[in-house]
Protein backbone atom coordinates (compact mmCIF):
# COMPACT_ATOMS: atom_id res chain seq x y z
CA UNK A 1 113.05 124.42 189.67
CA UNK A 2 111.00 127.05 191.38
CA UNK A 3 114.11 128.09 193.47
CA UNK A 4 116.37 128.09 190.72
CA UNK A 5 118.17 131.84 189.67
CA UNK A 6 118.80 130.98 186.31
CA UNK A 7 115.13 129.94 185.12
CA UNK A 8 112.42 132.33 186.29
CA UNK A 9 109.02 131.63 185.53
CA UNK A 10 105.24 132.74 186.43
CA UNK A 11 102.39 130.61 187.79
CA UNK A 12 100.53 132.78 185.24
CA UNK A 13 102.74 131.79 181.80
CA UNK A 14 102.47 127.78 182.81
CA UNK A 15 99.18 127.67 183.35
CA UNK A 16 98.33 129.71 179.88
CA UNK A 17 100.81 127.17 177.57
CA UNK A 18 98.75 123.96 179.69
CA UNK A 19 95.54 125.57 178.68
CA UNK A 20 97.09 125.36 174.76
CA UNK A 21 98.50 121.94 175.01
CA UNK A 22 94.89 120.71 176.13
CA UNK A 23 93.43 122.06 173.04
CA UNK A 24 96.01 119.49 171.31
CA UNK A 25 95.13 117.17 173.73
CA UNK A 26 98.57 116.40 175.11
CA UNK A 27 97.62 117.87 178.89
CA UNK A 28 93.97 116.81 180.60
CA UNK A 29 92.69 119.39 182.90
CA UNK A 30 92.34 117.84 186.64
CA UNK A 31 91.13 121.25 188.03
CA UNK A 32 92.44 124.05 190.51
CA UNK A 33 95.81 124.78 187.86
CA UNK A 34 96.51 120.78 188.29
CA UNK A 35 97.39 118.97 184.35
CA UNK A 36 98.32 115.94 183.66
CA UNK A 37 99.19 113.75 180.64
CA UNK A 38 96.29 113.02 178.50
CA UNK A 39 97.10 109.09 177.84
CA UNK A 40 100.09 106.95 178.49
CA UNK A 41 101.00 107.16 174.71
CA UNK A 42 103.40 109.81 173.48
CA UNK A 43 102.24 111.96 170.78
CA UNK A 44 105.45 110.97 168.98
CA UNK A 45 104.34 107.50 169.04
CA UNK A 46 100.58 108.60 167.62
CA UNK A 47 102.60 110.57 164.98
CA UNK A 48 104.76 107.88 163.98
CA UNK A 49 101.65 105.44 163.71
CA UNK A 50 100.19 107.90 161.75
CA UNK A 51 102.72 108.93 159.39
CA UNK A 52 105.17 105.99 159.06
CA UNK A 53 108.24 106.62 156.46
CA UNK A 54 106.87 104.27 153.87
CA UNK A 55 104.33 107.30 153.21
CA UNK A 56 101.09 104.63 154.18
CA UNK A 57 99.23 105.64 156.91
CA UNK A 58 97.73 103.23 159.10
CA UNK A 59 94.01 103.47 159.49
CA UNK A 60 93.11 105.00 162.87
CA UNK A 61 90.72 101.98 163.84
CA UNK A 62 93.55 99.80 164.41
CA UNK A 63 95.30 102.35 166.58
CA UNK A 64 95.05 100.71 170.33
């Protein structure tokens, strides 16, 4: 991706919208500029668990 002409992008921008996504706790900082995912669930899934479409949201103690 780094290589590619048609998407150009700085070390400097990536590292700024990680720093944002682990204030919404989606990224975990691992140090030196290296993120990774913050749990193996996807935030759609917590979402969904959250906020099913019956409007009745599931207490978050019996989240797992």
């Amino acid at each position: 991706m780094a290589d590619s002409d048609r998407v150009q992008f700085f070390r400097r921008h990536i590292n700024a919208r990680c720093k944002i996504l682990v204030t919404y706790g989606l990224l975990v900082h691992l140090g030196n500029g290296v993120y990774g995912p913050a749990n193996n669930r996807s935030p759609v899934t917590d979402l969904r668990r959250r906020f099913p479409k019956n409007g009745r949201a599931h207490s978050s103690s019996s989240a797992a």
